[in-house]
PDB file of N, CA and C in Angstrom:
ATOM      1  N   UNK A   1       0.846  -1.171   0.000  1.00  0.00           N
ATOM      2  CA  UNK A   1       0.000   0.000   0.000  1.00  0.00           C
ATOM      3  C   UNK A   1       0.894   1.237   0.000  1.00  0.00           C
ATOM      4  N   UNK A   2       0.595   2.313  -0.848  1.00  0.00           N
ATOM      5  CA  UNK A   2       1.408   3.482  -0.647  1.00  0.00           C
ATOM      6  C   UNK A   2       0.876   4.300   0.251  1.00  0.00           C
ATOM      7  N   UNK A   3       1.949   5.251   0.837  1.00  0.00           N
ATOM      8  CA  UNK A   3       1.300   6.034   1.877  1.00  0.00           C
ATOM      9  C   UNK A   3       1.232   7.163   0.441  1.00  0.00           C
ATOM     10  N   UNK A   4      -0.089   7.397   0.816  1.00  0.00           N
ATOM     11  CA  UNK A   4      -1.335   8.592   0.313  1.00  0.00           C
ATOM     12  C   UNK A   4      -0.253  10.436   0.507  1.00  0.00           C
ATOM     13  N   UNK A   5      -0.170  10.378   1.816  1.00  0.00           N
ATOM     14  CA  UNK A   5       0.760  11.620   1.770  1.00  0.00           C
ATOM     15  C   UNK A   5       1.756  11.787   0.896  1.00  0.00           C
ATOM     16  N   UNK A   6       2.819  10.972   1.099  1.00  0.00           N
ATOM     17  CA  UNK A   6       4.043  10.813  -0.097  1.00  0.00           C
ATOM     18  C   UNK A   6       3.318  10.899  -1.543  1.00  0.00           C
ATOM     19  N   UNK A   7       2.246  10.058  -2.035  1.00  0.00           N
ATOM     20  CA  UNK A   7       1.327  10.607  -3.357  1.00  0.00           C
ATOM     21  C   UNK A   7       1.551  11.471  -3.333  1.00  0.00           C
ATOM     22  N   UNK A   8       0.622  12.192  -2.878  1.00  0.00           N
ATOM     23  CA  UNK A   8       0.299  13.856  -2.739  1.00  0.00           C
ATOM     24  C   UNK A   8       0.965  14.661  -3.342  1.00  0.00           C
ATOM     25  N   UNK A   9       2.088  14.907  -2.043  1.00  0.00           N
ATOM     26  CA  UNK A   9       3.191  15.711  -2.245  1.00  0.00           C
ATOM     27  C   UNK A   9       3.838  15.513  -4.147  1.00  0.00           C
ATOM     28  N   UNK A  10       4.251  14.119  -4.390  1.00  0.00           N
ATOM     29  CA  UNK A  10       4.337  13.640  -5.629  1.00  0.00           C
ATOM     30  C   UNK A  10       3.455  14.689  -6.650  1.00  0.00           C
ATOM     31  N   UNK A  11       2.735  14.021  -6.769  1.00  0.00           N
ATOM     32  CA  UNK A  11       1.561  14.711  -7.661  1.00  0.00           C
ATOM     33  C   UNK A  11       1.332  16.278  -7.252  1.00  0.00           C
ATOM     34  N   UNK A  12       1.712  17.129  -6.562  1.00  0.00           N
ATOM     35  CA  UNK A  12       1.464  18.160  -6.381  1.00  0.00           C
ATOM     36  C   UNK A  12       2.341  18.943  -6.461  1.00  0.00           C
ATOM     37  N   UNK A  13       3.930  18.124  -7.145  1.00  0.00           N
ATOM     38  CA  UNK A  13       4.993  18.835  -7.279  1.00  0.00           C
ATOM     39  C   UNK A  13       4.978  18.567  -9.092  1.00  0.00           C
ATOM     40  N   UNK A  14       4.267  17.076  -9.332  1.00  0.00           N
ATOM     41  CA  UNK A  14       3.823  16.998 -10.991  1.00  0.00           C
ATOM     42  C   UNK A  14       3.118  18.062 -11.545  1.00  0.00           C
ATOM     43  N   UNK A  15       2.214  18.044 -10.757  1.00  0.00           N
ATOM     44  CA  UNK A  15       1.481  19.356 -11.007  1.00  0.00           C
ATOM     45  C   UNK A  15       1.625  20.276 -11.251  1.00  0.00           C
ATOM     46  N   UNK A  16       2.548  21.237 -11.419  1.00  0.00           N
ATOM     47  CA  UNK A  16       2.949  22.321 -11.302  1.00  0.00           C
ATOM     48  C   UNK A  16       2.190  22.944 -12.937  1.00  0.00           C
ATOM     49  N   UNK A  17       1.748  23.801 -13.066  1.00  0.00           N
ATOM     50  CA  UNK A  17       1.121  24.216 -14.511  1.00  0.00           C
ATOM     51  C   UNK A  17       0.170  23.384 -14.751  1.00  0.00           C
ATOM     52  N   UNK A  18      -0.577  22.397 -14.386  1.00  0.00           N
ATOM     53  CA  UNK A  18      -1.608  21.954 -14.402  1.00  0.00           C
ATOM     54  C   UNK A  18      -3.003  22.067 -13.833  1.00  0.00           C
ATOM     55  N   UNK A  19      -3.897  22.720 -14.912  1.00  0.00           N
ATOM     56  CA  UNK A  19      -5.092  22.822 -13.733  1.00  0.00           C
ATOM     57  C   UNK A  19      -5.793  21.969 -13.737  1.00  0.00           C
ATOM     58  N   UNK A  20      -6.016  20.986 -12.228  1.00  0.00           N
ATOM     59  CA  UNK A  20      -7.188  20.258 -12.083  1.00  0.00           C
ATOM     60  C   UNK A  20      -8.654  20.453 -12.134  1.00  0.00           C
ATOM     61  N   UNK A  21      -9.251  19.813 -12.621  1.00  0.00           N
ATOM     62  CA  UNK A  21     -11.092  20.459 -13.512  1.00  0.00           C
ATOM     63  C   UNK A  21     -11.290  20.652 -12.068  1.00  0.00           C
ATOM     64  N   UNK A  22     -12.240  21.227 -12.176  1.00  0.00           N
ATOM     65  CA  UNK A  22     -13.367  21.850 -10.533  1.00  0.00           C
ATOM     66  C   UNK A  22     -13.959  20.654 -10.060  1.00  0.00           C
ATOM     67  N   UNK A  23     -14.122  20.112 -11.054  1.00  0.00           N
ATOM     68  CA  UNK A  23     -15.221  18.544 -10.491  1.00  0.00           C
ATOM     69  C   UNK A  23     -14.618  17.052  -9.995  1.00  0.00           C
ATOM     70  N   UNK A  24     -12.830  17.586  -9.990  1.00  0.00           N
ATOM     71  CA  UNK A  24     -12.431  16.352  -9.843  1.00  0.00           C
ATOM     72  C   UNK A  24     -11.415  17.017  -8.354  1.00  0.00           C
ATOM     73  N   UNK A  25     -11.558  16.551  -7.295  1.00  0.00           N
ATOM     74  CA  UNK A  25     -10.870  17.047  -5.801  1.00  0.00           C
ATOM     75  C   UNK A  25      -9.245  16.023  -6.412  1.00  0.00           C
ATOM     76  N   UNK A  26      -8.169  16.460  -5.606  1.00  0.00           N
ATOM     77  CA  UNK A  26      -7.245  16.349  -5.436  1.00  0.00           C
ATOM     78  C   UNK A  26      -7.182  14.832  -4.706  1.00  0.00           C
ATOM     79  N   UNK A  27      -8.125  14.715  -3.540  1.00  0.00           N
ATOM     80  CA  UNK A  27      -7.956  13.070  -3.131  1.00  0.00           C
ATOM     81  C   UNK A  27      -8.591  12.235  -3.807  1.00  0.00           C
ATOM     82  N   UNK A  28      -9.431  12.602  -4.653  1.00  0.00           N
ATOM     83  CA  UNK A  28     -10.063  11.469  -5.952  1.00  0.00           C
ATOM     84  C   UNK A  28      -8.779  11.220  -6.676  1.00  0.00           C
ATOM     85  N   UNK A  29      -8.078  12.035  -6.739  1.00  0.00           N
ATOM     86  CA  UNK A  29      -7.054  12.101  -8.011  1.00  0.00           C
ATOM     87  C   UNK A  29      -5.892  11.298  -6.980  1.00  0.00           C
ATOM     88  N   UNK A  30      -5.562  10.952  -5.780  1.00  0.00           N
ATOM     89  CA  UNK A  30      -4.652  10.650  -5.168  1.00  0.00           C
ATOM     90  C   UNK A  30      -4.782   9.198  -5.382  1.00  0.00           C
ATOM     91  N   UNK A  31      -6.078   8.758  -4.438  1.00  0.00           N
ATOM     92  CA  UNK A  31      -6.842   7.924  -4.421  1.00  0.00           C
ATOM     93  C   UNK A  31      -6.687   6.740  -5.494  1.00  0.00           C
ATOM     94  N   UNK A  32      -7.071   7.308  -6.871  1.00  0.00           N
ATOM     95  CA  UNK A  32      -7.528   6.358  -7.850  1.00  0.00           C
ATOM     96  C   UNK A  32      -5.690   6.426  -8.319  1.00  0.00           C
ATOM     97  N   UNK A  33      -4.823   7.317  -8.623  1.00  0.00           N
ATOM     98  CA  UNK A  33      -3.574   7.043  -8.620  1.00  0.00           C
ATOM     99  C   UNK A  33      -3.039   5.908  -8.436  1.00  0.00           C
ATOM    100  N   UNK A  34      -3.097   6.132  -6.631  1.00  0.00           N
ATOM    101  CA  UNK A  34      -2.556   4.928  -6.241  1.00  0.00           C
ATOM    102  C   UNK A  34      -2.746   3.698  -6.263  1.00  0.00           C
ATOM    103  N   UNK A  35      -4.311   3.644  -6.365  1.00  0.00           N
ATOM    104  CA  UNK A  35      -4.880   1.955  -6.851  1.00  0.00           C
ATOM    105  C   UNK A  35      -4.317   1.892  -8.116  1.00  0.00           C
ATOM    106  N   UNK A  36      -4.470   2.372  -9.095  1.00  0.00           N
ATOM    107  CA  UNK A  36      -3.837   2.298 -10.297  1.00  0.00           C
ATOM    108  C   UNK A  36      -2.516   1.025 -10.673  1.00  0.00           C
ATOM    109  N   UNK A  37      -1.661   2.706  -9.718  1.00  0.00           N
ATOM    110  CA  UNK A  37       0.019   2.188  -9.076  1.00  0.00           C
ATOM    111  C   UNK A  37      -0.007   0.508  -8.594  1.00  0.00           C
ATOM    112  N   UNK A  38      -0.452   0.651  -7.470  1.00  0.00           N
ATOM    113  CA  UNK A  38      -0.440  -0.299  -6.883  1.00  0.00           C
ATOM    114  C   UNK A  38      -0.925  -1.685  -7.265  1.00  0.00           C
ATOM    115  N   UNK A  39      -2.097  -1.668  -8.260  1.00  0.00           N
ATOM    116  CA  UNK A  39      -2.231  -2.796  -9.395  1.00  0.00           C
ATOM    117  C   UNK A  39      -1.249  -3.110 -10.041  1.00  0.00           C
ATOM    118  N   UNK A  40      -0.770  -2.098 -11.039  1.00  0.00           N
ATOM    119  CA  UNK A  40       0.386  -2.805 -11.741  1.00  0.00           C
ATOM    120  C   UNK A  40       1.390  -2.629 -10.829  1.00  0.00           C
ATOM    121  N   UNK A  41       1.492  -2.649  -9.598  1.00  0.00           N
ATOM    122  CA  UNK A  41       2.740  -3.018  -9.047  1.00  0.00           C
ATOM    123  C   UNK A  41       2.478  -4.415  -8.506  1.00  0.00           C
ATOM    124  N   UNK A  42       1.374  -4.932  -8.288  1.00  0.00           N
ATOM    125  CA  UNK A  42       1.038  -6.074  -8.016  1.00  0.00           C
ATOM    126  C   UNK A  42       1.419  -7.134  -9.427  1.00  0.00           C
ATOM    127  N   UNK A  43       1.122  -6.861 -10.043  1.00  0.00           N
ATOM    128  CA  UNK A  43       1.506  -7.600 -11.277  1.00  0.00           C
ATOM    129  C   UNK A  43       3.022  -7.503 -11.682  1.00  0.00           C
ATOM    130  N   UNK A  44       3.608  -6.425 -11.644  1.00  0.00           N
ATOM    131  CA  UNK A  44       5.281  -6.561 -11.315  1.00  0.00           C
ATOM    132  C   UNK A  44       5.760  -7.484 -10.328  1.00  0.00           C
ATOM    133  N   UNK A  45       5.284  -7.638  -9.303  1.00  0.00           N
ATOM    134  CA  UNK A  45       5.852  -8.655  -8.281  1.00  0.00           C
ATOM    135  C   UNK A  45       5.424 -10.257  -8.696  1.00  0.00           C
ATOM    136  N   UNK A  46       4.610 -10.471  -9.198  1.00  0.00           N
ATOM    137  CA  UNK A  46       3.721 -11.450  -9.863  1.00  0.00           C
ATOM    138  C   UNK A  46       5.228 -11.701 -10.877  1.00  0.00           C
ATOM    139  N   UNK A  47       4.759 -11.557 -11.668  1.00  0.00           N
ATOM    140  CA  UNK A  47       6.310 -11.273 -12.792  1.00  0.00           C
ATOM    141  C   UNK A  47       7.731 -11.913 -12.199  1.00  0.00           C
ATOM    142  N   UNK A  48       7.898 -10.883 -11.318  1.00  0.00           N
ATOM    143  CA  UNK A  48       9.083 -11.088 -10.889  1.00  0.00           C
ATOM    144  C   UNK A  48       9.229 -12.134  -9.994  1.00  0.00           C
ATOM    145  N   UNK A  49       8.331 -12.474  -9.233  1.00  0.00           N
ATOM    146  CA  UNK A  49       8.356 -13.892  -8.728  1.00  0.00           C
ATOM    147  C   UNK A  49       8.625 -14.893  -9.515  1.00  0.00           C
ATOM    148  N   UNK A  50       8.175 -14.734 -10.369  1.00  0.00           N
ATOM    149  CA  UNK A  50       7.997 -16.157 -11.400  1.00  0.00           C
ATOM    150  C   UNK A  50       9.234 -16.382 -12.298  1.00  0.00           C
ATOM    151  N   UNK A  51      10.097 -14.990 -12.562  1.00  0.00           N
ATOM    152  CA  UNK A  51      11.150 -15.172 -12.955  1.00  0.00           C
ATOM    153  C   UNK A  51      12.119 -15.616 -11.700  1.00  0.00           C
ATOM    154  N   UNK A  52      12.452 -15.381 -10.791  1.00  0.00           N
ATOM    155  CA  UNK A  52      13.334 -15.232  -9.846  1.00  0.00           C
ATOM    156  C   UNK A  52      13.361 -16.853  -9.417  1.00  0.00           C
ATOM    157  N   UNK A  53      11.811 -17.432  -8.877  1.00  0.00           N
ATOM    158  CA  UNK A  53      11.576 -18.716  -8.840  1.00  0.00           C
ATOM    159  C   UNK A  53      11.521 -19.634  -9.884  1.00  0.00           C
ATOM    160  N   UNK A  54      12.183 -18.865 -11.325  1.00  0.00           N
ATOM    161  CA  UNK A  54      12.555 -19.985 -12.331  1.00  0.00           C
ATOM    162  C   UNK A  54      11.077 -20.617 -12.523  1.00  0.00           C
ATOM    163  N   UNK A  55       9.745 -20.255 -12.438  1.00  0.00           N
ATOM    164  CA  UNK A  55       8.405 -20.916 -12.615  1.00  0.00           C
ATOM    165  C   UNK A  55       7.887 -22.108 -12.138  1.00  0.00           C
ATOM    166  N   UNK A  56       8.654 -21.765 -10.595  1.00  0.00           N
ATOM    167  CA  UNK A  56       8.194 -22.980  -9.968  1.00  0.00           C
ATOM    168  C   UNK A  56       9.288 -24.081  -9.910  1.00  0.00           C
ATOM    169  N   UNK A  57      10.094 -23.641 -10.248  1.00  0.00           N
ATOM    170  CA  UNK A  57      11.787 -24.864 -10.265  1.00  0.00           C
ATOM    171  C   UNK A  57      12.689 -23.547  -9.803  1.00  0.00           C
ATOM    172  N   UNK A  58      13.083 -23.548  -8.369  1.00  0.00           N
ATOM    173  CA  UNK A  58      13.598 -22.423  -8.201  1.00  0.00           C
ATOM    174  C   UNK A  58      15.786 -23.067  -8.448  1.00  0.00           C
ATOM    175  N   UNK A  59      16.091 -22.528  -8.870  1.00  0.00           N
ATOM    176  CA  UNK A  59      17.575 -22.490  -9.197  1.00  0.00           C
ATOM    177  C   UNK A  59      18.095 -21.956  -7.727  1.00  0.00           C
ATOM    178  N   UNK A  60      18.397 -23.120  -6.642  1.00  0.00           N
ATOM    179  CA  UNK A  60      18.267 -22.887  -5.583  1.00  0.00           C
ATOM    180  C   UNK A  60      19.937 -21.852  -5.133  1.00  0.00           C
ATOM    181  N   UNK A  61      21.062 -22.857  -6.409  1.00  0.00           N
ATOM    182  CA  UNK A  61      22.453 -21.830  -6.428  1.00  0.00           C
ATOM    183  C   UNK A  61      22.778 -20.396  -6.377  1.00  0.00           C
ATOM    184  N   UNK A  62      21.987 -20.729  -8.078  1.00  0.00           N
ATOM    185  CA  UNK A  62      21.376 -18.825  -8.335  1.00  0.00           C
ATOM    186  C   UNK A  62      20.702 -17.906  -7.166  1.00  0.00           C
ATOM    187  N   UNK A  63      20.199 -18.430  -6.407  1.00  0.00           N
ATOM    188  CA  UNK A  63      19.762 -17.807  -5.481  1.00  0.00           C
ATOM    189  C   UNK A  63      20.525 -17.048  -4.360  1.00  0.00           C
ATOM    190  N   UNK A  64      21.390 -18.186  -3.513  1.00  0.00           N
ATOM    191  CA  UNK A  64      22.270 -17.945  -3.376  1.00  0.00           C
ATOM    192  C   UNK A  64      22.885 -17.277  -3.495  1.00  0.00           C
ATOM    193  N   UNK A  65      23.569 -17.212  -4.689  1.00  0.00           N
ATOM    194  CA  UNK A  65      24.744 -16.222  -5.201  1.00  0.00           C
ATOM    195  C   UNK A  65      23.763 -14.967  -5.248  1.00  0.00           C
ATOM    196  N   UNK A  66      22.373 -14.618  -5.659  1.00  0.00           N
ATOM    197  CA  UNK A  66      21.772 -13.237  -5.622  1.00  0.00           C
ATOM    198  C   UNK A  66      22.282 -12.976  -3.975  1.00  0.00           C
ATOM    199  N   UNK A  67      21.512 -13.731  -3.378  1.00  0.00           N
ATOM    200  CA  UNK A  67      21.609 -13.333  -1.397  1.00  0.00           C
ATOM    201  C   UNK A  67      23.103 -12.916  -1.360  1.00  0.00           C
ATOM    202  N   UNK A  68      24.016 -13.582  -1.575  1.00  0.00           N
ATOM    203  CA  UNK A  68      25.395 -12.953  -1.030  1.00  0.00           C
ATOM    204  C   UNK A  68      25.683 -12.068  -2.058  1.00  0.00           C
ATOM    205  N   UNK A  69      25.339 -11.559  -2.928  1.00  0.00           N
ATOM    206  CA  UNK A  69      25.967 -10.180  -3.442  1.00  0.00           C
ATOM    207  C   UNK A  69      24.732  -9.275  -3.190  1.00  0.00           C
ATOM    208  N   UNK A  70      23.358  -9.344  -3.019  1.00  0.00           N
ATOM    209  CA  UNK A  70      22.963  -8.217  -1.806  1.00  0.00           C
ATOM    210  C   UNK A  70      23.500  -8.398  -0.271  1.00  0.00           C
ATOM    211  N   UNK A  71      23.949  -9.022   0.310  1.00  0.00           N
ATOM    212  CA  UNK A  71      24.888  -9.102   1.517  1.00  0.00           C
ATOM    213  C   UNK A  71      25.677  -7.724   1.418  1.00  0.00           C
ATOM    214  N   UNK A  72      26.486  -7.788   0.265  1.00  0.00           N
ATOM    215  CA  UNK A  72      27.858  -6.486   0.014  1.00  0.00           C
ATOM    216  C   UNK A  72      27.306  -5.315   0.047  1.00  0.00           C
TER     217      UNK A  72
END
């Protein structure tokens, strides 16, 4: 879940020269953002699971060797 504030600020520094219509508030616009975001970030992790776990045959070495060079 993203924190909503950090949005904000985001989008309100995007914003800059942009006028938002009268009929659409700033937390509608935060709001639906972040579900957005956060869908396809769900599907990125989806993804990336499936590569990382080799599709269910995880390359238990490869692994390994990822863990000790994030260690450094």
């Amino acid at each position: 879940m993203l924190d909503r504030k950090v949005v904000r600020e985001f989008l309100e520094e995007e914003f800059m020269g942009i006028e938002i219509p009268d009929d659409i508030s700033k937390e509608e616009i935060v709001g639906t953002f972040c579900t957005y975001v956060e869908d396809d970030y769900y599907e990125w992790l989806k993804d990336n699971f499936k590569s990382f776990f080799n599709y269910g045959k995880p390359d238990w070495q490869w692994i390994r060797e990822r863990i000790e060079k994030h260690k450094k």
